[in-house]
Protein backbone atom coordinates (compact mmCIF):
# COMPACT_ATOMS: atom_id res chain seq x y z
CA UNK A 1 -106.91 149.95 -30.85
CA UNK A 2 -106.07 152.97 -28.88
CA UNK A 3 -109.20 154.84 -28.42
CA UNK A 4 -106.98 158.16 -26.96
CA UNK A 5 -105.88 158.08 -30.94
CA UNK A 6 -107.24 161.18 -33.19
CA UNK A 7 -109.13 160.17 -35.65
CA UNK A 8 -108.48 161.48 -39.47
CA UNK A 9 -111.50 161.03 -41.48
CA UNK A 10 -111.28 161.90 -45.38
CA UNK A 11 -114.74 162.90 -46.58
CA UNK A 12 -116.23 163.39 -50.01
CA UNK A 13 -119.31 165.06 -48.04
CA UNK A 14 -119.08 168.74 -47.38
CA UNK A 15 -119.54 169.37 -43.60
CA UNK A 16 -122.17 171.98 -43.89
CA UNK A 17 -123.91 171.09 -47.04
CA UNK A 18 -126.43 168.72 -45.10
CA UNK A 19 -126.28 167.58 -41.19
CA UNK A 20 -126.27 163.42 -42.29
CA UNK A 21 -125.44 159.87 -40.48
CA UNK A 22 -121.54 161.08 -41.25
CA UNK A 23 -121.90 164.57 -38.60
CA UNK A 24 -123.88 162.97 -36.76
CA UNK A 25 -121.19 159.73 -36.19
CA UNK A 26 -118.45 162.47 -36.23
CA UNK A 27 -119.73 164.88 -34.05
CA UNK A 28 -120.98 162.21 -31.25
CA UNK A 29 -117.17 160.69 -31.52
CA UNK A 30 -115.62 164.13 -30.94
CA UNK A 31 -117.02 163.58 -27.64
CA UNK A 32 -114.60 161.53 -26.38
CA UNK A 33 -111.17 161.78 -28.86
CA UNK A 34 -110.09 164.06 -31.13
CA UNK A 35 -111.29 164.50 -34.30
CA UNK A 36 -110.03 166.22 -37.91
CA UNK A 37 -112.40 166.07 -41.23
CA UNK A 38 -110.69 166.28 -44.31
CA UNK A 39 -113.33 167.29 -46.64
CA UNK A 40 -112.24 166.78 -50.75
CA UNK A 41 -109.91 169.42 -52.08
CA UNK A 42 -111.54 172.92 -54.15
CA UNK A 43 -109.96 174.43 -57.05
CA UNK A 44 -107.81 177.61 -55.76
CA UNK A 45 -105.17 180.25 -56.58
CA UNK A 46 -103.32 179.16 -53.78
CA UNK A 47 -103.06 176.53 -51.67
CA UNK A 48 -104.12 176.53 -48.25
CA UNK A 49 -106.50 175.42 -45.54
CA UNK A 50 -109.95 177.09 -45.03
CA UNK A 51 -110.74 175.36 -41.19
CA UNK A 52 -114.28 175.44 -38.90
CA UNK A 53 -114.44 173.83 -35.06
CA UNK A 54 -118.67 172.86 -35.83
CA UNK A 55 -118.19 171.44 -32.11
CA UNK A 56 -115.33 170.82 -28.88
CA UNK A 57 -113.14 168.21 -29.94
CA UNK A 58 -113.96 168.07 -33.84
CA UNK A 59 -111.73 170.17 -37.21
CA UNK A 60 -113.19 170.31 -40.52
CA UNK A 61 -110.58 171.21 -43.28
CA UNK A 62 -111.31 172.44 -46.82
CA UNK A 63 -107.81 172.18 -48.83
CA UNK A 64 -108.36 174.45 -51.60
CA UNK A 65 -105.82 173.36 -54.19
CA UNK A 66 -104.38 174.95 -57.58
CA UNK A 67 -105.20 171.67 -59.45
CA UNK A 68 -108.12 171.40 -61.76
CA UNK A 69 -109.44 167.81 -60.66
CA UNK A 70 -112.61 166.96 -58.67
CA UNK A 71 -112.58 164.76 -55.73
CA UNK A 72 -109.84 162.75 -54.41
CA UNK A 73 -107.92 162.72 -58.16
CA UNK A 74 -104.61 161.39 -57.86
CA UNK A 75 -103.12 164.80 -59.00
CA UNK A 76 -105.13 166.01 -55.78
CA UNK A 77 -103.49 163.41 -53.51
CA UNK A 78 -99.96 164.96 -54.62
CA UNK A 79 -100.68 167.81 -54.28
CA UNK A 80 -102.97 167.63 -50.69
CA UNK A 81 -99.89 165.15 -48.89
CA UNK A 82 -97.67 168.07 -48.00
CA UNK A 83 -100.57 169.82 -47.20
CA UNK A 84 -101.28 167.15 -44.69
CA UNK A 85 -98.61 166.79 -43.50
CA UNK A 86 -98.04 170.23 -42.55
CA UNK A 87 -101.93 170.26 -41.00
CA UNK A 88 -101.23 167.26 -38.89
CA UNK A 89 -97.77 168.94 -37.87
CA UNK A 90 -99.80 172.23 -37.03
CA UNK A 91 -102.26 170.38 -35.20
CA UNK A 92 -99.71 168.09 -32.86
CA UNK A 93 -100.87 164.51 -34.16
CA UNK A 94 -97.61 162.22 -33.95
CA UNK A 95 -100.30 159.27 -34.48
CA UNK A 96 -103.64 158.79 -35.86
CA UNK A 97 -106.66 156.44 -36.88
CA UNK A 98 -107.09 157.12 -40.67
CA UNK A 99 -110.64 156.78 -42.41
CA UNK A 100 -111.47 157.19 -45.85
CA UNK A 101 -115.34 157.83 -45.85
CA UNK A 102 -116.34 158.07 -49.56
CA UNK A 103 -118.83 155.69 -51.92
CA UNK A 104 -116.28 155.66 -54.71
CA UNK A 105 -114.43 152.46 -55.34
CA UNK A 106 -110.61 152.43 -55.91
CA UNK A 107 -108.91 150.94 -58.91
C-alpha cells in the first residue's frame, strides 16, 4: 500500500462529542499522511459542508443534508456522493485509502 495515500475515513462517531480510540488512531496517523473524517450526514436546509482542522494534517467534515434519514441511509449515500465528490475535488485527492469506521453491519 502506498502510505503517501490520504486516507478517507467515514465515521458514525462525531469528532468532538468524546476524544476515543478513533481520534486518538486518527489524529496520531495525521502525523505522517493526510487525513479527511467524514462524520454521518445531519438533517439541513441546504446542503453543504460544515469543516474543522482539530490538528496539522487531519479534516473533519459534517455533510449536513436535506434528507430526513439518520446515519449512513442509503437515501444519504445519494445524496452525500456528489457531495464527495466535490469535497475530494476541493481538497486535491486524485487517490485515496477509503475506511468505513462504523459498528453497523451491512445487508
Amino acid at each position: 500500500m502506498n502510505s503517501e495515500l490520504p486516507i478517507i475515513v467515514f465515521c458514525h462517531l462525531r469528532w468532538n462529542f468524546v476524544f476515543q480510540r478513533p481520534q486518538h488512531l486518527l489524529s496520531r496517523l495525521a502525523q505522517h499522511r493526510r487525513v479527511i473524517v467524514i462524520e454521518e450526514p445531519e438533517r439541513a436546509n441546504e446542503q453543504r459542508w460544515e469543516t474543522q482542522t482539530p490538528c496539522p494534517g487531519l479534516l473533519v467534515c459534517k455533510p449536513l443534508t436535506t434528507i430526513d434519514a439518520h446515519g449512513f441511509h442509503d437515501a444519504q449515500l445519494s445524496a452525500m456522493a456528489p457531495m464527495v465528490k466535490e469535497l475530494l475535488a476541493r481538497e486535491n485527492v486524485d487517490e485515496c485509502v477509503a475506511w468505513f469506521y462504523t459498528p453497523m453491519r451491512f445487508r
